[in-house]
C-alpha atoms as a PDB file:
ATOM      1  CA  UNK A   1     -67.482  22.755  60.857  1.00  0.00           C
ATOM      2  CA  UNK A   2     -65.753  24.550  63.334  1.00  0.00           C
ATOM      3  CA  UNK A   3     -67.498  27.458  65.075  1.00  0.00           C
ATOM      4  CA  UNK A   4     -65.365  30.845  65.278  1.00  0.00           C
ATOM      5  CA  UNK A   5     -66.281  34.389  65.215  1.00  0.00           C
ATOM      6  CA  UNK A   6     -67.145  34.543  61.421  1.00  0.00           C
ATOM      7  CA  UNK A   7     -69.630  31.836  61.904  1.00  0.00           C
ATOM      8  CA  UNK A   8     -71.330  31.702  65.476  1.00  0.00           C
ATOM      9  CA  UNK A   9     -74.400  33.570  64.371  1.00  0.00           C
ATOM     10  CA  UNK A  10     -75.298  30.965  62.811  1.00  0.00           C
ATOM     11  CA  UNK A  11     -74.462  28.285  65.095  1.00  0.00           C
ATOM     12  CA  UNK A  12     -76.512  30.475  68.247  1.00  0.00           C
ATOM     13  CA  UNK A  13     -79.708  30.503  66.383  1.00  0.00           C
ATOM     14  CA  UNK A  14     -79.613  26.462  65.244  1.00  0.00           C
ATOM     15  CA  UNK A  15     -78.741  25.650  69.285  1.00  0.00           C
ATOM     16  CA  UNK A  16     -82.164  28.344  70.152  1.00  0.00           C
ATOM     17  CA  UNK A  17     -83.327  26.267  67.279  1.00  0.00           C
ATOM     18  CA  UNK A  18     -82.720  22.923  68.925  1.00  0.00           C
ATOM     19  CA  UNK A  19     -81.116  21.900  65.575  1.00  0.00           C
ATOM     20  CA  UNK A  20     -77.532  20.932  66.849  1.00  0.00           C
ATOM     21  CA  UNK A  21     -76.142  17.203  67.660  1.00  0.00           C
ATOM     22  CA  UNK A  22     -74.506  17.172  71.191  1.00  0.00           C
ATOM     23  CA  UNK A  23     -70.877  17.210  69.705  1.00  0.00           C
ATOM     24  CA  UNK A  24     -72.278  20.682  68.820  1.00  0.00           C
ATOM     25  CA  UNK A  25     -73.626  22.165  71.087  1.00  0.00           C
ATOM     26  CA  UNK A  26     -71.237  21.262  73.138  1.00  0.00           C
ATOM     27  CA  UNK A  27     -68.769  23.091  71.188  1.00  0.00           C
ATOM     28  CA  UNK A  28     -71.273  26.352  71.320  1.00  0.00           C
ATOM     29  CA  UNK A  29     -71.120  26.588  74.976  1.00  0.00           C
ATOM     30  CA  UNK A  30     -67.285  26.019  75.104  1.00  0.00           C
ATOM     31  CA  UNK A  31     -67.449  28.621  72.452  1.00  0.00           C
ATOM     32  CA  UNK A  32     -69.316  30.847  74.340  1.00  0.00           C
ATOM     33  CA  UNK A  33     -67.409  30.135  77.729  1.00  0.00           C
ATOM     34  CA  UNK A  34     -64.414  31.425  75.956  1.00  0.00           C
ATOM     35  CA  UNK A  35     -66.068  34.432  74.560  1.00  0.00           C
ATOM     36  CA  UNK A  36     -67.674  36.348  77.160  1.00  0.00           C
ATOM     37  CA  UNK A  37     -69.073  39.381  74.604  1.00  0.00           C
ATOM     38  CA  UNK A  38     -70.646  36.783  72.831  1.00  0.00           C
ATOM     39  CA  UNK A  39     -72.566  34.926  75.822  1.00  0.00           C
ATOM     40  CA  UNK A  40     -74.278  38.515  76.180  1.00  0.00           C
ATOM     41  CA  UNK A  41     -75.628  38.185  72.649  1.00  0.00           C
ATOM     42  CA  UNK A  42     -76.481  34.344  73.458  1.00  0.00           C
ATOM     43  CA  UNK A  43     -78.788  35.769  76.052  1.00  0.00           C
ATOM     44  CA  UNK A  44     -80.618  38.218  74.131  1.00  0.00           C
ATOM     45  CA  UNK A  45     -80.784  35.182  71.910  1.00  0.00           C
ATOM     46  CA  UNK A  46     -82.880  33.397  74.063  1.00  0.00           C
ATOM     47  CA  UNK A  47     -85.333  36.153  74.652  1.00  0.00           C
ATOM     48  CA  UNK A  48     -86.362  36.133  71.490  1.00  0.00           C
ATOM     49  CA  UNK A  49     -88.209  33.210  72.049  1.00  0.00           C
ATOM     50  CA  UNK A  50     -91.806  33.063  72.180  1.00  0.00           C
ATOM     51  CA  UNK A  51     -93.993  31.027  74.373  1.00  0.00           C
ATOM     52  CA  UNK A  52     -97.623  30.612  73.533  1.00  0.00           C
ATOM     53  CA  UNK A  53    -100.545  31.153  76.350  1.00  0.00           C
ATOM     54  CA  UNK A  54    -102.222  28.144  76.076  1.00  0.00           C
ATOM     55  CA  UNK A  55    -105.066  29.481  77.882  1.00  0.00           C
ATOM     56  CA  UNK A  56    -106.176  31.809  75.990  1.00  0.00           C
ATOM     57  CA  UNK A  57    -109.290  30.536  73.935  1.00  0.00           C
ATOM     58  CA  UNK A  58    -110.819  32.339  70.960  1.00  0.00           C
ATOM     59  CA  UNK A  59    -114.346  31.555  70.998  1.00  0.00           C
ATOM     60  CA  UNK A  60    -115.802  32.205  67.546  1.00  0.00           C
ATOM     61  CA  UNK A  61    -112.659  30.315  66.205  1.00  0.00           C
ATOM     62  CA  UNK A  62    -115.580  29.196  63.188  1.00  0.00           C
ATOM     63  CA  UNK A  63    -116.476  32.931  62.068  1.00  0.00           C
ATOM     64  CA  UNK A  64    -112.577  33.312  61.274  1.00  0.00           C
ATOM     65  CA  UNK A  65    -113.645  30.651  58.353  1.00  0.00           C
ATOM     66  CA  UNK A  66    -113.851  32.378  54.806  1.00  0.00           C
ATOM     67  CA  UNK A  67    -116.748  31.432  52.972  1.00  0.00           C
ATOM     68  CA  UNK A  68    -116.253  29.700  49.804  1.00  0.00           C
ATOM     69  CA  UNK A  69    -116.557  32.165  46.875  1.00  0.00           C
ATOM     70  CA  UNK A  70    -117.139  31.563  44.017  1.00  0.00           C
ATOM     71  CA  UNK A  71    -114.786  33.101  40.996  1.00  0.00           C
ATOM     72  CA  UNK A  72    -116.010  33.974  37.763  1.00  0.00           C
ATOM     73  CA  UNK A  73    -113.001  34.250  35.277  1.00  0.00           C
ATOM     74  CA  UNK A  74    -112.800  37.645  33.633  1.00  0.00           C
ATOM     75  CA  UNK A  75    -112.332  36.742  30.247  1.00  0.00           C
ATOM     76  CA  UNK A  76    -115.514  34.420  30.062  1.00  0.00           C
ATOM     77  CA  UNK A  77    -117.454  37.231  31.180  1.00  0.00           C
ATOM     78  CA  UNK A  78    -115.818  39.503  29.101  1.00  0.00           C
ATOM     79  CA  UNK A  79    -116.160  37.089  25.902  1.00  0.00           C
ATOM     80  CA  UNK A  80    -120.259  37.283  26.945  1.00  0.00           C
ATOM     81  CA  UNK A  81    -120.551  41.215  27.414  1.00  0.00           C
ATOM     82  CA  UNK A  82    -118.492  41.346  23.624  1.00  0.00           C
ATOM     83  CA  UNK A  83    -120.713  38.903  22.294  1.00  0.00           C
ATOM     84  CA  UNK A  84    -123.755  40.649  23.298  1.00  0.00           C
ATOM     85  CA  UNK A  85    -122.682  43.996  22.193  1.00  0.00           C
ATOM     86  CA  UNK A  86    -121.685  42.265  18.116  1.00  0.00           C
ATOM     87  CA  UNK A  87    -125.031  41.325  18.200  1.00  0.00           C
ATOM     88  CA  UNK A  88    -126.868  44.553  19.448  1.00  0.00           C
ATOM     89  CA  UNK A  89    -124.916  46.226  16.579  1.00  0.00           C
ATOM     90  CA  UNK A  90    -125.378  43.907  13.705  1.00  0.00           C
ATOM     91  CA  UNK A  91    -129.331  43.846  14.750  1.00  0.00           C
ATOM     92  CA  UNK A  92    -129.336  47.768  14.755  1.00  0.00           C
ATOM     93  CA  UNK A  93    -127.287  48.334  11.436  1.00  0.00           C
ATOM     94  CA  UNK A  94    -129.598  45.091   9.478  1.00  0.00           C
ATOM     95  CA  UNK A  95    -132.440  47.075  10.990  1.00  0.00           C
ATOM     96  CA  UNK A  96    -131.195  50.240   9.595  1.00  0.00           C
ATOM     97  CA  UNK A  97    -130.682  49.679   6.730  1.00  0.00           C
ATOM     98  CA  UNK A  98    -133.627  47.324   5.913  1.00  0.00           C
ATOM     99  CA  UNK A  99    -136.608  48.646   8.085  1.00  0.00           C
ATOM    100  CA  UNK A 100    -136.004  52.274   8.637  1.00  0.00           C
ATOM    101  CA  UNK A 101    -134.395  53.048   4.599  1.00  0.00           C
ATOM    102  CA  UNK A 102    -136.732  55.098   2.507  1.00  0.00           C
ATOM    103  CA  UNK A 103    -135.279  54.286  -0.904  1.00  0.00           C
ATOM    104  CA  UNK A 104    -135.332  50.144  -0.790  1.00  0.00           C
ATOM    105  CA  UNK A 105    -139.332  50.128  -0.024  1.00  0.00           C
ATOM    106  CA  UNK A 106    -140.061  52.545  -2.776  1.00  0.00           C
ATOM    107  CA  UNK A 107    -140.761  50.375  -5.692  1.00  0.00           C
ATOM    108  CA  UNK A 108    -138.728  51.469  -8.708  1.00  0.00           C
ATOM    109  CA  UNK A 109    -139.490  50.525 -11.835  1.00  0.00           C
ATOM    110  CA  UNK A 110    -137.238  47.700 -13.692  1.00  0.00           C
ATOM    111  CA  UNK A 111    -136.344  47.899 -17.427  1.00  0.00           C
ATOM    112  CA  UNK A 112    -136.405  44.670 -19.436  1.00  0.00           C
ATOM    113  CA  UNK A 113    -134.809  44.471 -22.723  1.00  0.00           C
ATOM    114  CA  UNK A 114    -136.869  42.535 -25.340  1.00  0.00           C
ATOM    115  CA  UNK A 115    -136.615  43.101 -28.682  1.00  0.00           C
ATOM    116  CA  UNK A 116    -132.522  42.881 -28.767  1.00  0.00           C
ATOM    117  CA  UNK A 117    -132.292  43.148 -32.396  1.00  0.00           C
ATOM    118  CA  UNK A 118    -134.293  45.984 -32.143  1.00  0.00           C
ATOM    119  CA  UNK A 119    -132.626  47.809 -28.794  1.00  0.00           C
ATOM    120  CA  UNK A 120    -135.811  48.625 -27.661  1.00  0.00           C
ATOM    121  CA  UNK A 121    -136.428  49.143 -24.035  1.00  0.00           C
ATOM    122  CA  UNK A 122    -139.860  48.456 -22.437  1.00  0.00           C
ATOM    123  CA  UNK A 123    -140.499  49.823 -19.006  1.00  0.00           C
ATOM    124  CA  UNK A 124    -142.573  47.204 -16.901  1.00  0.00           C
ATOM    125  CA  UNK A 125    -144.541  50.096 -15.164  1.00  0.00           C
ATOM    126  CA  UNK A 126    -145.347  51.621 -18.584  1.00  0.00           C
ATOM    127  CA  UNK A 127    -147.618  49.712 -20.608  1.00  0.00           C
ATOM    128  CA  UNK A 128    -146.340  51.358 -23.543  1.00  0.00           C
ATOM    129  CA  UNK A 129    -144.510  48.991 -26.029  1.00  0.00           C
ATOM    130  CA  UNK A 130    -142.399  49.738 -29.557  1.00  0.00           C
END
């Protein structure tokens, strides 16, 4: 690929890059030889490049560590709470309506047929009989 003015970006950052063979980069700097406007922008290419201080030490380098934490999934928990709150409910309504209903533990008196041929209804509380 030939390197023109459509294209050098590109070529400029893989030479800062160190990515180039030496056929090249040696067409780069003939490229930029020719093209004095464009060796400016080479230069303020190459101080974009950072060097690190290798002497500068962090000493707590272990608090910078996360702690392992541990992740409850949302829906489990969520499955529990919903789970716990059917169960409150039934337990309150069964209790309702068993426990705390007036009319089921009043004792009501239950009609037996005997006597079909005769249609005569006898009353178990009543000790009356036809």
């Amino acid at each position: 690929m030939n390197i023109n003015r459509n294209n050098y970006e590109t070529f400029l950052v893989e030479k800062l890059e160190g990515l180039l063979s030496t056929e090249q980069n040696a067409e780069v700097d003939l490229f930029l030889h020719n093209n004095p406007d464009i060796m400016q922008e080479w230069e303020a290419f190459t101080h974009t490049v950072l060097v690190p201080d290798e002497t500068i030490r962090y000493e707590h380098k272990a608090q910078l560590k996360q702690k392992e934490i541990r992740v409850v999934p949302i829906y489990r928990t969520l499955t529990y709470v919903v789970s716990i709150a059917a169960s409150l409910l039934l337990l309150f309504f069964v209790a309702q309506k068993f426990l705390f209903n007036s009319e089921i533990n009043k004792t009501q008196p239950i009609a037996a047929i005997s006597n079909s041929s005769a249609g005569v209804v006898q009353s178990v509380n009543s000790n009356t009989s036809s």
